[in-house]
PDB file of N, CA and C in Angstrom:
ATOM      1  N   UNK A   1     -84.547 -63.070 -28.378  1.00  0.00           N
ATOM      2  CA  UNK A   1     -84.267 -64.165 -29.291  1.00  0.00           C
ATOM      3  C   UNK A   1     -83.051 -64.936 -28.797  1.00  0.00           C
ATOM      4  N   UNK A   2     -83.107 -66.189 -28.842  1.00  0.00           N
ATOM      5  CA  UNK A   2     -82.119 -67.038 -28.540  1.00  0.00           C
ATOM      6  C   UNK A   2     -81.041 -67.281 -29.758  1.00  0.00           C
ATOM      7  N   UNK A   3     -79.717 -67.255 -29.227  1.00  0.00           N
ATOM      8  CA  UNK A   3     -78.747 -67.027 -30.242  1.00  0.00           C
ATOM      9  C   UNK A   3     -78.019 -68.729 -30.331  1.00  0.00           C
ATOM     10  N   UNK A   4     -77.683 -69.522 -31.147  1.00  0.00           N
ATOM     11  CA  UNK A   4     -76.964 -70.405 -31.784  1.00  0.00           C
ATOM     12  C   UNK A   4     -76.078 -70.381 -32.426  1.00  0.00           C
ATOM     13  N   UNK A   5     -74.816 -70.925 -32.309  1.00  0.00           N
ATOM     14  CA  UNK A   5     -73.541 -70.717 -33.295  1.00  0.00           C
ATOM     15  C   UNK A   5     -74.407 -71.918 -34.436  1.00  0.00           C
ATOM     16  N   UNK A   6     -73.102 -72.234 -35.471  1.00  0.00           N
ATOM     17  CA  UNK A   6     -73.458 -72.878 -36.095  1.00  0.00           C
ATOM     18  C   UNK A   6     -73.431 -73.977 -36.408  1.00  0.00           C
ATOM     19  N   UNK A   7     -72.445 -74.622 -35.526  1.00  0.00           N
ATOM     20  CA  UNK A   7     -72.257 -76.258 -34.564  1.00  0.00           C
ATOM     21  C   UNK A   7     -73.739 -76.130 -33.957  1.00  0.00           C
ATOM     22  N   UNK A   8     -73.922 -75.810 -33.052  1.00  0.00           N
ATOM     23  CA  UNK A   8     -75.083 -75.706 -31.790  1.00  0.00           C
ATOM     24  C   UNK A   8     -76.448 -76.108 -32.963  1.00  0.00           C
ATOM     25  N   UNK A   9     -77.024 -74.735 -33.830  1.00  0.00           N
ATOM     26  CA  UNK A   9     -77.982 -74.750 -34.753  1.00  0.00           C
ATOM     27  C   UNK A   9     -77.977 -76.439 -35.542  1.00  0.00           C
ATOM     28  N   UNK A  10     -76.698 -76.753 -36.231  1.00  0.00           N
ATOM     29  CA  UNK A  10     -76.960 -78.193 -37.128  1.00  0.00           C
ATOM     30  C   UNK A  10     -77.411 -79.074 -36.315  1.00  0.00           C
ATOM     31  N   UNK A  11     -76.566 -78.807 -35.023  1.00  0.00           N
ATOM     32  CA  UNK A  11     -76.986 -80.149 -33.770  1.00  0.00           C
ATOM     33  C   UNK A  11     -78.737 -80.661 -33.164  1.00  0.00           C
ATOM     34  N   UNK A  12     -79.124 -78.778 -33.015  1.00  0.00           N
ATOM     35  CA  UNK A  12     -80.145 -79.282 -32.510  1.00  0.00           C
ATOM     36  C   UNK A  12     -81.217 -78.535 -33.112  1.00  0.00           C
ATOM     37  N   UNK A  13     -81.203 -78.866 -34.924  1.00  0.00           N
ATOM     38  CA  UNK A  13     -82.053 -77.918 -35.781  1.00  0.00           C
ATOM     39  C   UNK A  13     -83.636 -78.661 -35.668  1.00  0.00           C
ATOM     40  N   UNK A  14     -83.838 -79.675 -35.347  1.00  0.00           N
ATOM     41  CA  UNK A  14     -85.495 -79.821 -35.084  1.00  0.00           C
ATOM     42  C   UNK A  14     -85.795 -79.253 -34.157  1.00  0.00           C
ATOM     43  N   UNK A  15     -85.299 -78.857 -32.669  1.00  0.00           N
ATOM     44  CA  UNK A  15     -85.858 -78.262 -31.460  1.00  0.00           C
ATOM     45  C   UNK A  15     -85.696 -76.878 -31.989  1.00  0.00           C
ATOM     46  N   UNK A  16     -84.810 -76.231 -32.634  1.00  0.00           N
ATOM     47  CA  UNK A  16     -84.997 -75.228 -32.801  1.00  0.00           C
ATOM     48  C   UNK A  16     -86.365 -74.504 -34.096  1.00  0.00           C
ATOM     49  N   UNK A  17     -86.418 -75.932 -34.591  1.00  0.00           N
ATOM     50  CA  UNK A  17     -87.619 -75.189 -35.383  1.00  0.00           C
ATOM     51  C   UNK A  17     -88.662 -75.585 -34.722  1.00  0.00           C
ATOM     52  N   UNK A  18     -88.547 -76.362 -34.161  1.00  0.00           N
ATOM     53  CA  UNK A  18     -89.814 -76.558 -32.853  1.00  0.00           C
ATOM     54  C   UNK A  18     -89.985 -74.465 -32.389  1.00  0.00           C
ATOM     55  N   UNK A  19     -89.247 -74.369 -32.023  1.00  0.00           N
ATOM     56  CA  UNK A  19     -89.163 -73.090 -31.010  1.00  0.00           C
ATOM     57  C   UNK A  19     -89.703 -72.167 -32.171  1.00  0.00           C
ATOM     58  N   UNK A  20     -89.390 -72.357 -33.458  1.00  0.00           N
ATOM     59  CA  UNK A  20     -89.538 -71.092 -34.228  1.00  0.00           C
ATOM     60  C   UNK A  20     -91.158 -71.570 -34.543  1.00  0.00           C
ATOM     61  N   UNK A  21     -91.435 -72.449 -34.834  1.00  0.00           N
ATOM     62  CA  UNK A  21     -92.934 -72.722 -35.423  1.00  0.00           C
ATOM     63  C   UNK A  21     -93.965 -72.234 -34.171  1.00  0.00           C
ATOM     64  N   UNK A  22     -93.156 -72.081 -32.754  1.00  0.00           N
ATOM     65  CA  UNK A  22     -93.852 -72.059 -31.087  1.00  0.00           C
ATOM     66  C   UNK A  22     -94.259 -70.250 -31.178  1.00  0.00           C
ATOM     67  N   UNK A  23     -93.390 -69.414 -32.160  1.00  0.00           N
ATOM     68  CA  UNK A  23     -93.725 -68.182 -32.313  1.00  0.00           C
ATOM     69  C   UNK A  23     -92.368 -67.574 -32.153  1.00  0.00           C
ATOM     70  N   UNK A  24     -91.084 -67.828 -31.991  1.00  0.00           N
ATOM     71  CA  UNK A  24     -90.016 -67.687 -30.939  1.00  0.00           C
ATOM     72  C   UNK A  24     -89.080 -67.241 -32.381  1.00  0.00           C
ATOM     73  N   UNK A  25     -88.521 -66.375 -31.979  1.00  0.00           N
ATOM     74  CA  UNK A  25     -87.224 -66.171 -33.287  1.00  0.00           C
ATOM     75  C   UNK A  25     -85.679 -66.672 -32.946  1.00  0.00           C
ATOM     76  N   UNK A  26     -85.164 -66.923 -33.484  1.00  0.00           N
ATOM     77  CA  UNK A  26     -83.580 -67.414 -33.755  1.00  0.00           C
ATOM     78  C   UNK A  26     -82.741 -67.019 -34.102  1.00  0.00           C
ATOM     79  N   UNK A  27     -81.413 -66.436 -33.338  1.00  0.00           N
ATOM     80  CA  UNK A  27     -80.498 -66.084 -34.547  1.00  0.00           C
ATOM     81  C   UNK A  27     -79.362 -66.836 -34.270  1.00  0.00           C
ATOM     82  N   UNK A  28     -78.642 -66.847 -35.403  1.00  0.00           N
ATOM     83  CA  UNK A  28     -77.530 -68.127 -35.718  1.00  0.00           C
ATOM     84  C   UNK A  28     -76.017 -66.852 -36.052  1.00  0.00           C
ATOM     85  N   UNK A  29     -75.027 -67.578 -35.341  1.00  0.00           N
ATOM     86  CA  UNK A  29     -73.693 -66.540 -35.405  1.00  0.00           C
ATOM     87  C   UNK A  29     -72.792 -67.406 -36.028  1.00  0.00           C
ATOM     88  N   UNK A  30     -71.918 -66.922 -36.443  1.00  0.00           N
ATOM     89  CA  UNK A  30     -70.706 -67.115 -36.646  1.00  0.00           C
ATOM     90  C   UNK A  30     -69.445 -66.671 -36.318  1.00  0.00           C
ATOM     91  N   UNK A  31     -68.607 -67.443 -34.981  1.00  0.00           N
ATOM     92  CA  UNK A  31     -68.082 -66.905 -34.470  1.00  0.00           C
ATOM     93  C   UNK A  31     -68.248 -65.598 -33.608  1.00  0.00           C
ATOM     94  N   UNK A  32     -69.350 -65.638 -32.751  1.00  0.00           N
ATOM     95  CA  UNK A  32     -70.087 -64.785 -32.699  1.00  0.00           C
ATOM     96  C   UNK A  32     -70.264 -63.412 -32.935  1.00  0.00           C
ATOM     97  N   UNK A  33     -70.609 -63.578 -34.522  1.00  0.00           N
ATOM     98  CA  UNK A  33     -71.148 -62.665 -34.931  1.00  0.00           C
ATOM     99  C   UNK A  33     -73.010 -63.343 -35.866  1.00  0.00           C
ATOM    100  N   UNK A  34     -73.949 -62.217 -35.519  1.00  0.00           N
ATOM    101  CA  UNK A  34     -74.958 -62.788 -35.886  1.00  0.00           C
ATOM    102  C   UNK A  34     -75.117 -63.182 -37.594  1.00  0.00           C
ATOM    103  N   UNK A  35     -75.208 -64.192 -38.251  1.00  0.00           N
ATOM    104  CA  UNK A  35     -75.348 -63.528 -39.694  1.00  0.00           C
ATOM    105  C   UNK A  35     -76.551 -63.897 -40.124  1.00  0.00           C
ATOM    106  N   UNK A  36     -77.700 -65.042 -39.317  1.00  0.00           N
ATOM    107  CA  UNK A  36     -79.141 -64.855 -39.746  1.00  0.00           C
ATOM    108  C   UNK A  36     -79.972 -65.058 -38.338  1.00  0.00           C
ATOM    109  N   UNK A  37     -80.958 -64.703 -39.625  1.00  0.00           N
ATOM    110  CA  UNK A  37     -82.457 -64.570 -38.114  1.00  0.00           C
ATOM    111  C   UNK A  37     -83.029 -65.659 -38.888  1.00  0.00           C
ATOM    112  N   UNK A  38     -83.800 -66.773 -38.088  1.00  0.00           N
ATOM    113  CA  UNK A  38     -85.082 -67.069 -38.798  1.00  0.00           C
ATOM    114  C   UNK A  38     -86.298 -66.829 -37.482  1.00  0.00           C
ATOM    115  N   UNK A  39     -87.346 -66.373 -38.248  1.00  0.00           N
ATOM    116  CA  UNK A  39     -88.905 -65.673 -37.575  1.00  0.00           C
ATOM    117  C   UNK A  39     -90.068 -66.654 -38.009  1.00  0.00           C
ATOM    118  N   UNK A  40     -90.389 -66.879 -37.212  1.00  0.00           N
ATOM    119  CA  UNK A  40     -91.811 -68.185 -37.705  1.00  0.00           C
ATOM    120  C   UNK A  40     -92.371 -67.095 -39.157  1.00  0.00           C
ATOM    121  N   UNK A  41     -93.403 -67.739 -39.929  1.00  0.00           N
ATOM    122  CA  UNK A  41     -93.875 -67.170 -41.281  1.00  0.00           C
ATOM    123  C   UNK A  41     -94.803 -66.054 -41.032  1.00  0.00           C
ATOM    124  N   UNK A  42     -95.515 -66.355 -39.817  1.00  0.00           N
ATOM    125  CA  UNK A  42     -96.461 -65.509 -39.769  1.00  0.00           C
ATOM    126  C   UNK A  42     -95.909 -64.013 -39.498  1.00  0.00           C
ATOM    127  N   UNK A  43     -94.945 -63.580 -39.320  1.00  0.00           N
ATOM    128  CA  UNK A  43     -94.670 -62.566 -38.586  1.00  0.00           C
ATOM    129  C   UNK A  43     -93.999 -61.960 -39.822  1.00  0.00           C
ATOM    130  N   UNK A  44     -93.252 -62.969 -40.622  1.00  0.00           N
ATOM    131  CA  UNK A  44     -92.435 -62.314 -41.783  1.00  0.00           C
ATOM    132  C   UNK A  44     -94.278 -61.625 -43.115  1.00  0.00           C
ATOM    133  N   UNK A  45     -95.407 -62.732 -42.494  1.00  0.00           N
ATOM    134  CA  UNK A  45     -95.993 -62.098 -43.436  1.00  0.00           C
ATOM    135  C   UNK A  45     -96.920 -60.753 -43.169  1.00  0.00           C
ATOM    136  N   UNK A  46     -96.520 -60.174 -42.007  1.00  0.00           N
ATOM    137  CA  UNK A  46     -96.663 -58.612 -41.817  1.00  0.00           C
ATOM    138  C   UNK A  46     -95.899 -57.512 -42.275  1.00  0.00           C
ATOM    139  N   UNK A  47     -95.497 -58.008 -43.375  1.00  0.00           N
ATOM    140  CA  UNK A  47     -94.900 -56.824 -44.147  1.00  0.00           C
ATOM    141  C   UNK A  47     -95.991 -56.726 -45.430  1.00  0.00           C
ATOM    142  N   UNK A  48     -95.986 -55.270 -45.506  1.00  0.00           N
ATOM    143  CA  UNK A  48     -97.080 -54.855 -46.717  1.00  0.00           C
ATOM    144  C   UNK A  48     -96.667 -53.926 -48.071  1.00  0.00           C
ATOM    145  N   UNK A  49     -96.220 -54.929 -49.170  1.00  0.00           N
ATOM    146  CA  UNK A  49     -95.581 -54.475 -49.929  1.00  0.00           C
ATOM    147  C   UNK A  49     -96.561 -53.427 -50.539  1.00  0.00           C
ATOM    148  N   UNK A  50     -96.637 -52.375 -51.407  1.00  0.00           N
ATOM    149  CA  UNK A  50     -96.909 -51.543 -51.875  1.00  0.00           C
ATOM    150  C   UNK A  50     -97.995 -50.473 -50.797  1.00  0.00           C
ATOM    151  N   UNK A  51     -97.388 -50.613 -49.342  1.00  0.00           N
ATOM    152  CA  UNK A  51     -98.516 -50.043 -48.530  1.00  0.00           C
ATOM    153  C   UNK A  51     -98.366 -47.982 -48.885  1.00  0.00           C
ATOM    154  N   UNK A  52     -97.768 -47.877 -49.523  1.00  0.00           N
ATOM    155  CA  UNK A  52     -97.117 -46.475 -49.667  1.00  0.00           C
ATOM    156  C   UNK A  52     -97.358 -46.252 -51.373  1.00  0.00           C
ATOM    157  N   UNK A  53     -97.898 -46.685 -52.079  1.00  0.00           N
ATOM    158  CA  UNK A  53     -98.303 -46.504 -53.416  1.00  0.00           C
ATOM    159  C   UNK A  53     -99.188 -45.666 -53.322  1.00  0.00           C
ATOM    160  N   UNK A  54     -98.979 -44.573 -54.486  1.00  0.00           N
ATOM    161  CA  UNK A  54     -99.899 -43.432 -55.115  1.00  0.00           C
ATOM    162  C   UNK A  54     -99.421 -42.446 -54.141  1.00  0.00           C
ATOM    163  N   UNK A  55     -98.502 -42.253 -52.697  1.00  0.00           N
ATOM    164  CA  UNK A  55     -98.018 -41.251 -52.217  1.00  0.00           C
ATOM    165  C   UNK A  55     -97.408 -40.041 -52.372  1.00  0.00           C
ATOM    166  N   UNK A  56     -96.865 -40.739 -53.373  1.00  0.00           N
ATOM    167  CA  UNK A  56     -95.456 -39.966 -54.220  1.00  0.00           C
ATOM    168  C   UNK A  56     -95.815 -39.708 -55.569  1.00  0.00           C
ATOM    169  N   UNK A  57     -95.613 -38.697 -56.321  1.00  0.00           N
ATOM    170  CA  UNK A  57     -95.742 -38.682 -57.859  1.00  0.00           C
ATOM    171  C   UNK A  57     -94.233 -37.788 -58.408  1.00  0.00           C
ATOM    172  N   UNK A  58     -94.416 -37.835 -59.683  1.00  0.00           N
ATOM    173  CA  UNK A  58     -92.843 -37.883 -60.617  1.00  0.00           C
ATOM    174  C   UNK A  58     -93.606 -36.234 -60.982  1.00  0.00           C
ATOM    175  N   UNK A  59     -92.269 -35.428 -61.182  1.00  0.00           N
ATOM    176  CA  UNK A  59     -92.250 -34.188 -61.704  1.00  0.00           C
ATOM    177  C   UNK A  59     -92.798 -34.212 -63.615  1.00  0.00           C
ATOM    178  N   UNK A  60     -93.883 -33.644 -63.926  1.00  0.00           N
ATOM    179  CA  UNK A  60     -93.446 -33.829 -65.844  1.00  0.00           C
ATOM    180  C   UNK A  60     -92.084 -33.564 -65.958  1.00  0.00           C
ATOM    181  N   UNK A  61     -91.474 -32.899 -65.174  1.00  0.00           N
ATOM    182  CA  UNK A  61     -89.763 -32.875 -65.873  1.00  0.00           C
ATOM    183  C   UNK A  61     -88.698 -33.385 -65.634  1.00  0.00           C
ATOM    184  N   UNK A  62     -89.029 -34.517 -65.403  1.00  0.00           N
ATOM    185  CA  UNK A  62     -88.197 -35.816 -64.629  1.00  0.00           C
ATOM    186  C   UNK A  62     -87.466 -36.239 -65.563  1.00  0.00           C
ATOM    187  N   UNK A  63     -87.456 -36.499 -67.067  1.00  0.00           N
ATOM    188  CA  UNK A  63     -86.788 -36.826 -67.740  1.00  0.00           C
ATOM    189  C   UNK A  63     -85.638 -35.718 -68.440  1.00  0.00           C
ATOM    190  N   UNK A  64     -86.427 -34.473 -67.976  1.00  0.00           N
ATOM    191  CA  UNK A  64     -85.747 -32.859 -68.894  1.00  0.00           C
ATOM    192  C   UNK A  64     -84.241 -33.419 -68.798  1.00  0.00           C
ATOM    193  N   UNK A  65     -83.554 -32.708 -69.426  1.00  0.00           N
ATOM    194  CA  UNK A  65     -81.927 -32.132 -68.948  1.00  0.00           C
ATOM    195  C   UNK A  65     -81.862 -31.335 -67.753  1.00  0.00           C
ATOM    196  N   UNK A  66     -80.592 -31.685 -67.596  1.00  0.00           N
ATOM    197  CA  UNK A  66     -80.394 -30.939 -66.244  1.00  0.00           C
ATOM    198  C   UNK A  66     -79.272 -29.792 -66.624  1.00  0.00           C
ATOM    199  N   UNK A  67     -79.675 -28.526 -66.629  1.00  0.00           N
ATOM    200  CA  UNK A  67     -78.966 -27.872 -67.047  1.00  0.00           C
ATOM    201  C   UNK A  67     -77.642 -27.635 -66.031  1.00  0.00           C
ATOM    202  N   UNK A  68     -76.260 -27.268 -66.886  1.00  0.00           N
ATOM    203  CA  UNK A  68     -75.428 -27.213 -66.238  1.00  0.00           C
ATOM    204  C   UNK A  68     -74.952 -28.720 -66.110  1.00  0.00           C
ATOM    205  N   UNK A  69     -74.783 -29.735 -66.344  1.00  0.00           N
ATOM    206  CA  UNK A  69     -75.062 -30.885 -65.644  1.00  0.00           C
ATOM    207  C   UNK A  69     -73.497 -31.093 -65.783  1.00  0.00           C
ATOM    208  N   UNK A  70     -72.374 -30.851 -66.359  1.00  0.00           N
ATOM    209  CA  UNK A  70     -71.189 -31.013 -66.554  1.00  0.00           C
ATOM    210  C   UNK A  70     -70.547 -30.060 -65.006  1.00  0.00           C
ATOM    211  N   UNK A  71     -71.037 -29.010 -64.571  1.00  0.00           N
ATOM    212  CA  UNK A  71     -71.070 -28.420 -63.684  1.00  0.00           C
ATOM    213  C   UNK A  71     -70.773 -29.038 -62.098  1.00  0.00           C
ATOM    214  N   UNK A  72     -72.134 -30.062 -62.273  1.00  0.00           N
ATOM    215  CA  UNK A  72     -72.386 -30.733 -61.317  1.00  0.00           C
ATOM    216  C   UNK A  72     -71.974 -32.360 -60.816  1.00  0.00           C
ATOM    217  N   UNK A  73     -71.498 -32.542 -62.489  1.00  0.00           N
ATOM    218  CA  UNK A  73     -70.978 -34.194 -62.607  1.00  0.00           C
ATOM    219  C   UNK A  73     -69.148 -34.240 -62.477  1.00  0.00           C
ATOM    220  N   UNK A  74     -69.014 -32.841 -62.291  1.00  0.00           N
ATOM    221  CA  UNK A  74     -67.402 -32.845 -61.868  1.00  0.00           C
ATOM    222  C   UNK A  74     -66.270 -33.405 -63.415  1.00  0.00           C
ATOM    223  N   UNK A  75     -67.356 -33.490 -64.379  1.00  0.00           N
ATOM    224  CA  UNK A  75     -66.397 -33.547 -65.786  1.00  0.00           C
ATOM    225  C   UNK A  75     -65.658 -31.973 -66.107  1.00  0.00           C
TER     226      UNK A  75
END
């Protein structure tokens, strides 16, 4: 990924979204340090929210007391 301060990025923000719409990612620094990415859309939309649902299930005693719990909470 090609890096841009944030002079550089305002200056030449149509070529750079040229580059990002081309498939190409960006990151923008400050003082060089990085503080964003931008990623064309398609790539951000390969994330799959709930791909891990029904994996996991809750104890029936998830809500119980926890015995001792003054013990453990350092009161």
């Amino acid at each position: 990924m090609d890096t841009y301060n944030i002079h550089e990025a305002k200056a030449h923000f149509s070529r750079i979204m040229r580059s990002v719409e081309e498939g190409q990612g960006i990151l923008i620094a400050r003082d060089g340090v990085v503080i964003a990415r931008i990623v064309p859309e398609e790539r951000m939309s390969s994330i799959q929210l709930g791909r891990d649902a029904g994996r996991a299930c809750i104890g029936e005693d998830f809500e119980a007391p926890i015995e001792d719990f003054d013990e453990y909470s350092g009161a």
